[in-house]
Protein backbone atom coordinates (compact mmCIF):
# COMPACT_ATOMS: atom_id res chain seq x y z
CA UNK A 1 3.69 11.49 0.00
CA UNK A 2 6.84 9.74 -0.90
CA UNK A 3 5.37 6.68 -2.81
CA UNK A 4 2.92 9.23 -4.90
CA UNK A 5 5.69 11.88 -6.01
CA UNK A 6 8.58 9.48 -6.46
CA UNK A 7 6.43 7.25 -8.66
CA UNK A 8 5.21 10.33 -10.64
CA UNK A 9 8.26 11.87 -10.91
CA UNK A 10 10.22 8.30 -12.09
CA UNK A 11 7.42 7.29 -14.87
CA UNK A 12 7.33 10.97 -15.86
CA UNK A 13 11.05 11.76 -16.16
CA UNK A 14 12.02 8.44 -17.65
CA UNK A 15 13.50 8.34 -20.89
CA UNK A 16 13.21 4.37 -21.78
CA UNK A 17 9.28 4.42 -20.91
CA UNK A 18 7.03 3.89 -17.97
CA UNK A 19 6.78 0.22 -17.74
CA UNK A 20 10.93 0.30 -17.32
CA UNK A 21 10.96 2.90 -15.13
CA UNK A 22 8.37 1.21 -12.83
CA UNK A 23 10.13 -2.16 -13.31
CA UNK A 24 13.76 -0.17 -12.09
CA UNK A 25 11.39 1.72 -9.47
CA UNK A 26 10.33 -1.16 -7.61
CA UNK A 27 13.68 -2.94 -7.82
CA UNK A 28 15.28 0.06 -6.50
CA UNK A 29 12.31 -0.55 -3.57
CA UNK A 30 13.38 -4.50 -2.95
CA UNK A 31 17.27 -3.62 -2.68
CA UNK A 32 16.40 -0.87 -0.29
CA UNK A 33 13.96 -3.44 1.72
CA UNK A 34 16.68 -6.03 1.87
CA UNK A 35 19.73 -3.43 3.14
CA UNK A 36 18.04 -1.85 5.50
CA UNK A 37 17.31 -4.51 8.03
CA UNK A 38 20.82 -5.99 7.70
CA UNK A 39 21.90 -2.47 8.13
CA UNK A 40 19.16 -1.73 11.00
CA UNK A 41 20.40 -4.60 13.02
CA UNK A 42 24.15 -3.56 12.45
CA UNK A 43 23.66 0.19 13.73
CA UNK A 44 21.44 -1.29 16.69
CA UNK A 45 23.79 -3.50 17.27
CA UNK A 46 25.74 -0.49 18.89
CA UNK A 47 23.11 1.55 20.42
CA UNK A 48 18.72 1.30 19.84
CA UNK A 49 19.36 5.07 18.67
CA UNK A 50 21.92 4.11 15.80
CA UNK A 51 19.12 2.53 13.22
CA UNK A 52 17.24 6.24 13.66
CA UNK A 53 20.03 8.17 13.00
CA UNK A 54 21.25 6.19 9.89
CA UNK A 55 18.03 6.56 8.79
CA UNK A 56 18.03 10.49 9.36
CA UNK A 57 21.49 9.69 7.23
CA UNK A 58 20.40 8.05 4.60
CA UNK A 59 16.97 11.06 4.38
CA UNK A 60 19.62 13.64 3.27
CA UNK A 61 22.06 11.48 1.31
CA UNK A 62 18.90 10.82 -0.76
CA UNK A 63 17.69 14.52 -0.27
CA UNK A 64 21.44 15.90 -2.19
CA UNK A 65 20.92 13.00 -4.71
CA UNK A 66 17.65 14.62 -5.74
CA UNK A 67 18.52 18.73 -5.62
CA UNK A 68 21.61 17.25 -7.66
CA UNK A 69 20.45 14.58 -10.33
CA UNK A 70 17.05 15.02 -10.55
CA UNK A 71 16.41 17.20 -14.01
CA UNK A 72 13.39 19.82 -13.15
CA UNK A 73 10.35 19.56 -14.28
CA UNK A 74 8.57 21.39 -16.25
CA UNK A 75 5.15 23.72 -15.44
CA UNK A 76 2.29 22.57 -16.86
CA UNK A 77 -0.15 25.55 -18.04
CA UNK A 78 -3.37 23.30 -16.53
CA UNK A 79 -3.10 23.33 -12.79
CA UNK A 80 -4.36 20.19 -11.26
CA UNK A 81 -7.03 20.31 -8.34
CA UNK A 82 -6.15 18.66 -4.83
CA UNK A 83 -9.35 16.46 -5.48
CA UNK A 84 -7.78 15.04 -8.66
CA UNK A 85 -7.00 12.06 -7.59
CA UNK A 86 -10.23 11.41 -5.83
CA UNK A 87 -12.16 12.21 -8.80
CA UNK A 88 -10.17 9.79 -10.42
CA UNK A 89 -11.64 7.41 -8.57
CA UNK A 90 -14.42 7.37 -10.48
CA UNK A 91 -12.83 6.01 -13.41
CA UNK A 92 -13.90 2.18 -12.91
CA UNK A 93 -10.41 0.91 -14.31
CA UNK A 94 -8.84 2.86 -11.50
CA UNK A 95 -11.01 2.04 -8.50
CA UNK A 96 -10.98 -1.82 -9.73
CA UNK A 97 -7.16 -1.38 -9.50
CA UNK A 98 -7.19 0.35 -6.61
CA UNK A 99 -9.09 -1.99 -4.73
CA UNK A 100 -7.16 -5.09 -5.25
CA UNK A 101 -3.72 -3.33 -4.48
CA UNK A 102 -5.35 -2.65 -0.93
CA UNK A 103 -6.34 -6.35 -0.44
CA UNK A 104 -3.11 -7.01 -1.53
CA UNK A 105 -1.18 -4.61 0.60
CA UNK A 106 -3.49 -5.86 3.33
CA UNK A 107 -2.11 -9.58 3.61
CA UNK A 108 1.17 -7.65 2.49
CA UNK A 109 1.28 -5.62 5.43
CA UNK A 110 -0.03 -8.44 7.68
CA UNK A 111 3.09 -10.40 6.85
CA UNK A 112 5.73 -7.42 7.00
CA UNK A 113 4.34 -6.48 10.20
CA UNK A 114 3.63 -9.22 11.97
CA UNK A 115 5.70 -12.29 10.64
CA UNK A 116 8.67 -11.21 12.86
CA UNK A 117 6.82 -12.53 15.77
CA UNK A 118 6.85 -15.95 15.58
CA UNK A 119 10.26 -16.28 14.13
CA UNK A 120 11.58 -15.30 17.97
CA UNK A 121 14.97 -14.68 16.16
CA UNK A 122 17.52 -11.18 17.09
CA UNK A 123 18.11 -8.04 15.00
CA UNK A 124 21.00 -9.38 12.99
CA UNK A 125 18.99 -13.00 12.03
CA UNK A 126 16.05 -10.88 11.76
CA UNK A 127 17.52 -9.16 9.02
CA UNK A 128 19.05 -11.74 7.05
CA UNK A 129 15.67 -13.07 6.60
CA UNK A 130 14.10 -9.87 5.69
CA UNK A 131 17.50 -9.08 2.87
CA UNK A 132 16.56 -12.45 0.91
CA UNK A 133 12.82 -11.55 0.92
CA UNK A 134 13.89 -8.19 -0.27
CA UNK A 135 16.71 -9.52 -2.62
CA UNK A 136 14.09 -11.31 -3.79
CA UNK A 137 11.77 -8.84 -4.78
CA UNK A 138 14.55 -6.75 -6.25
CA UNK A 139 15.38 -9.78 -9.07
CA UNK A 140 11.71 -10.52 -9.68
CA UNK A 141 11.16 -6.79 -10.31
CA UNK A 142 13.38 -6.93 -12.74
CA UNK A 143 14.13 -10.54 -14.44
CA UNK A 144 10.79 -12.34 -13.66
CA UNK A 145 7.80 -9.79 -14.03
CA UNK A 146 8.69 -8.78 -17.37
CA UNK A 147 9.28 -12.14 -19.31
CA UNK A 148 6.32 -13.70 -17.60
CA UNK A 149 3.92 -10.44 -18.35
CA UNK A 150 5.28 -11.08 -22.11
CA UNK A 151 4.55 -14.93 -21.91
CA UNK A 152 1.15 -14.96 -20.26
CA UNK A 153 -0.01 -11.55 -19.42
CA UNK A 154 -0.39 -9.11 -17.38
CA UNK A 155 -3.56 -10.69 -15.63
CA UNK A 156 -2.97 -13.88 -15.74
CA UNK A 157 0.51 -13.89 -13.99
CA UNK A 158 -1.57 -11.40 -11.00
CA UNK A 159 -3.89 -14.50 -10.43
CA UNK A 160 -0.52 -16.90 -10.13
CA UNK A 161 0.89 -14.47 -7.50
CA UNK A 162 -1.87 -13.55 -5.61
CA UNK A 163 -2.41 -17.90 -5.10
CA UNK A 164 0.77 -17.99 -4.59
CA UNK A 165 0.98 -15.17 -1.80
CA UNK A 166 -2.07 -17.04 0.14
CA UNK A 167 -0.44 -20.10 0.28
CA UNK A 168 2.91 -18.40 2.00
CA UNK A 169 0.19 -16.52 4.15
CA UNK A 170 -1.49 -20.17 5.13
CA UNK A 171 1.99 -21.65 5.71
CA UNK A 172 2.97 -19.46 8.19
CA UNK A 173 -0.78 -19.24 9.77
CA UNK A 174 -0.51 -23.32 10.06
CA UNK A 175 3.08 -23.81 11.45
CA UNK A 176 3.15 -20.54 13.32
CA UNK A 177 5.18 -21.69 16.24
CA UNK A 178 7.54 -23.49 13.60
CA UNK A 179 10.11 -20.21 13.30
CA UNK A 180 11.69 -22.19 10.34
CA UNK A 181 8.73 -22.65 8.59
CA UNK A 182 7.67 -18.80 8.97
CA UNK A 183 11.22 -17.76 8.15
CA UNK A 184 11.23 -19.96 5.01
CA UNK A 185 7.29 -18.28 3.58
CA UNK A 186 8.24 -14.92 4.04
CA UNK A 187 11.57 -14.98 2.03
CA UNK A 188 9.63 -17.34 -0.68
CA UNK A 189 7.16 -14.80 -0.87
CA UNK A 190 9.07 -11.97 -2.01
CA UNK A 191 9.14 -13.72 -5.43
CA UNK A 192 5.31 -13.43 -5.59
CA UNK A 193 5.58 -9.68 -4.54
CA UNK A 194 8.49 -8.54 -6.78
CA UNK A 195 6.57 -9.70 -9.85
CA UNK A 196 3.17 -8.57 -8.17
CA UNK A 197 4.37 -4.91 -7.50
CA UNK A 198 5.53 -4.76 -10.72
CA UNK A 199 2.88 -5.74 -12.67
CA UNK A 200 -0.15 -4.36 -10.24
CA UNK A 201 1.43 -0.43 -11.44
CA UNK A 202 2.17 -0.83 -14.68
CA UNK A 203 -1.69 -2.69 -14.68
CA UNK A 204 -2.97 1.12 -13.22
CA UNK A 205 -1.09 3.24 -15.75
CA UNK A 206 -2.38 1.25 -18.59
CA UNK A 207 -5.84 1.19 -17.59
CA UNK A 208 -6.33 4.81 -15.98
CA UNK A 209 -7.36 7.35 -18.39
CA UNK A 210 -6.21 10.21 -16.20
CA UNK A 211 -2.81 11.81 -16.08
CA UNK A 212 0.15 9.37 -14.60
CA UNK A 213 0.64 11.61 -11.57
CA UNK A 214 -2.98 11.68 -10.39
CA UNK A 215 -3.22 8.10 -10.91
CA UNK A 216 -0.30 7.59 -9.28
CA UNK A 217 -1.77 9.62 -6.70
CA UNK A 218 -5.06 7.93 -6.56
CA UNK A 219 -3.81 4.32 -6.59
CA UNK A 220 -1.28 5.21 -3.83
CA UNK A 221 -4.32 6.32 -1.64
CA UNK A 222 -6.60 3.68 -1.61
CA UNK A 223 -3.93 1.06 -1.45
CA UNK A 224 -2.62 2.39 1.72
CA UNK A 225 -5.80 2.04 3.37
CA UNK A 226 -5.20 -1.79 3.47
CA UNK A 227 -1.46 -0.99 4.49
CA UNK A 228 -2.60 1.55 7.35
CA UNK A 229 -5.25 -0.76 8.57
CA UNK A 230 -3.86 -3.93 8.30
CA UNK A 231 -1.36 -4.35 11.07
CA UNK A 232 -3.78 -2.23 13.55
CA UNK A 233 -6.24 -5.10 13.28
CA UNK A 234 -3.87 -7.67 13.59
CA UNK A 235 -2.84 -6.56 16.49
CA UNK A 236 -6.52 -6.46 17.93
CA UNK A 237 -7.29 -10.06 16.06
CA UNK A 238 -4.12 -11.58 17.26
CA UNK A 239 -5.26 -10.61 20.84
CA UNK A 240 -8.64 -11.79 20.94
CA UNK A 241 -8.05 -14.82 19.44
CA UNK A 242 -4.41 -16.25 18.54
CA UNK A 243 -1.25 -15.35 16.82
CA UNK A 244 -1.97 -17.66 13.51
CA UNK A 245 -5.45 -15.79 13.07
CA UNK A 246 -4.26 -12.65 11.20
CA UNK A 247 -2.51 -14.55 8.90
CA UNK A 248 -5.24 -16.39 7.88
CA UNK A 249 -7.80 -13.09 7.60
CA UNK A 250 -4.34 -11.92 5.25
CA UNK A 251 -4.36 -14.82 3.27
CA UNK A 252 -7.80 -14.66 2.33
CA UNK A 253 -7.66 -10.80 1.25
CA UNK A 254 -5.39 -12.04 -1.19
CA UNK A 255 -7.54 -14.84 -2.24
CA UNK A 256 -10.45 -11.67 -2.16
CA UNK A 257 -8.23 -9.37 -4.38
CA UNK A 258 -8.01 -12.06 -7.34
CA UNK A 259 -12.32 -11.80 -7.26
CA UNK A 260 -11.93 -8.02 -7.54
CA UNK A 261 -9.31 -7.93 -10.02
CA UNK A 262 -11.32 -10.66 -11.96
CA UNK A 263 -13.75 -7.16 -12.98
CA UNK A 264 -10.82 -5.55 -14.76
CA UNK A 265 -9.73 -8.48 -16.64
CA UNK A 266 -10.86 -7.43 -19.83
CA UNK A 267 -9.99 -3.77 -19.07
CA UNK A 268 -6.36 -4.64 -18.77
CA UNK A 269 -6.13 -6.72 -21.68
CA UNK A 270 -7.79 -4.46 -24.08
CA UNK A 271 -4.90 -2.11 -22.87
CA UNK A 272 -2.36 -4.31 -23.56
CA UNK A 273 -3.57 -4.76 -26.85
CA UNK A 274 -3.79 -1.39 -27.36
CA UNK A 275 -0.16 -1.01 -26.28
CA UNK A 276 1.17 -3.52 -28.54
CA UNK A 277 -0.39 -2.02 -31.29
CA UNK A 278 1.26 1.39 -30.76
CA UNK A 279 4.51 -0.28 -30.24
CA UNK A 280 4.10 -2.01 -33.63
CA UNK A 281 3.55 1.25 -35.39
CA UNK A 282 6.09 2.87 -33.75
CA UNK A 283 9.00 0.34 -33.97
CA UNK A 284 7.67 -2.13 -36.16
CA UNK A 285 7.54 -5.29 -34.05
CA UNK A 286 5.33 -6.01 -31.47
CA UNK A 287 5.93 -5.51 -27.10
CA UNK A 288 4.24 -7.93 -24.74
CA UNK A 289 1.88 -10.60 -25.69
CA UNK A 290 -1.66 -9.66 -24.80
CA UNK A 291 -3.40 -10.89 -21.92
């Protein structure tokens, strides 16, 4: 619920457009990744209670910041329908989209949930390692997704990461019981997932022909399929077999989600193009490069 209405309600009240508002979005995401555990292993630390209840904290300090800064907004006359979003689905750009993001958040998941394991380190190590993988995504949200979308494309630059995110994935599958080695993929790979957050979203609002907030809506739930599912059978793979197993099956669902995404290709570029062009009208000199 959180992920949907925040991401509607950031590309929707943004005043700079929606590709900076995601781009701030999922920074604001990495910075929050990489505090928390340092802050997690601080508060338990003192007591295995303290990280709940500074999370319970840190619910209503965001609550007040939202009755307080967030402008309203307004009623729309058209009311949208619960099964907007999964109508949306049928929108090929969309379900394309959709599908690779929950490939993606598959290995994604596989890592965040299970890469703690083998590193065998404490709370406060723990999250050091977790705050440079999230500082990480934080600067690549913001510094690296951007210039390389203008260089190369939006496309293009997905197929980099998504290679790059299944060779962290094999790294840590082939030197599991090598804690450095797992410590060392798992930061590294917050560079691939800065830029590949960035990019996948602003890749669904360009293509989806629906409203922002049902697409929003839409992408959000089929992408968290892969992130619900993913550690669950890890868990059960990891058991029948061995710890470096799941982390193999993650790599290759992002070596999978570069095959899926290969059938919007053309989908996404055409809406760069199409992007450019309106930014040329409007301001007279042309936004990102197409893909």
């Amino acid at each position: 619920m959180f992920i949907a209405t925040s991401l509607a309600a950031i590309v929707t009240s943004a005043s700079g457009g929606f590709a900076d508002a995601i781009i701030l979005y999922e920074a604001a995401l990495g910075l929050g990744i990489a505090v928390g555990p340092l802050l997690g292993g601080e508060l338990g630390s003192i007591s295995w209670r303290g990280p709940f209840f500074g999370v319970a904290a840190l619910m209503f300090v965001a609550l007040v910041a939202t009755v307080a800064l967030v402008p309203p907004t307004p009623r729309t006359s058209e009311r949208t329908a619960l099964s907007a979003p999964l109508r949306a689905l049928r929108h090929r750009g969309l379900l394309v989209m959709g599908l690779m993001a929950l490939l993606y958040n598959w290995g994604f998941f596989t890592m965040l949930g299970y890469a703690p394991y083998p590193m065998e380190v404490g709370a406060h190590e723990l999250g050091l390692v977790f705050a440079g993988w999230g500082l990480l995504v934080a600067a690549c949200s913001v510094f690296v997704a951007p210039r390389l979308q203008a260089r190369f494309g939006t496309a293009p630059v997905l197929y980099v990461n998504l290679v790059g995110l299944a060779a962290c994935m094999a790294v840590i599958a082939a030197f599991v019981h090598v804690p450095a080695a797992v410590m060392v993929a798992v930061v590294v790979s917050g560079a691939f997932i800065g830029t590949n957050n960035t990019l996948t979203t602003q890749a669904v609002m360009l293509v989806s022909p629906v409203p922002r907030p049902v697409a929003s809506s839409a992408y959000g739930f089929v992408r968290f399929i892969g992130g619900g599912l993913a550690p669950y059978v890890a868990g059960r793979v990891a058991e029948a077999s061995n710890l470096s197993v799941p982390f193999w099956i993650g790599g290759a669902t992002f070596l999978a989600a570069i095959g899926v995404l290969a059938l919007g290709h053309r989908m996404i570029g055409d809406a760069e193009r199409g992007l450019s062009t309106e930014a040329t009208l409007e301001h007279g000199a042309p936004a990102a490069a197409p893909a």
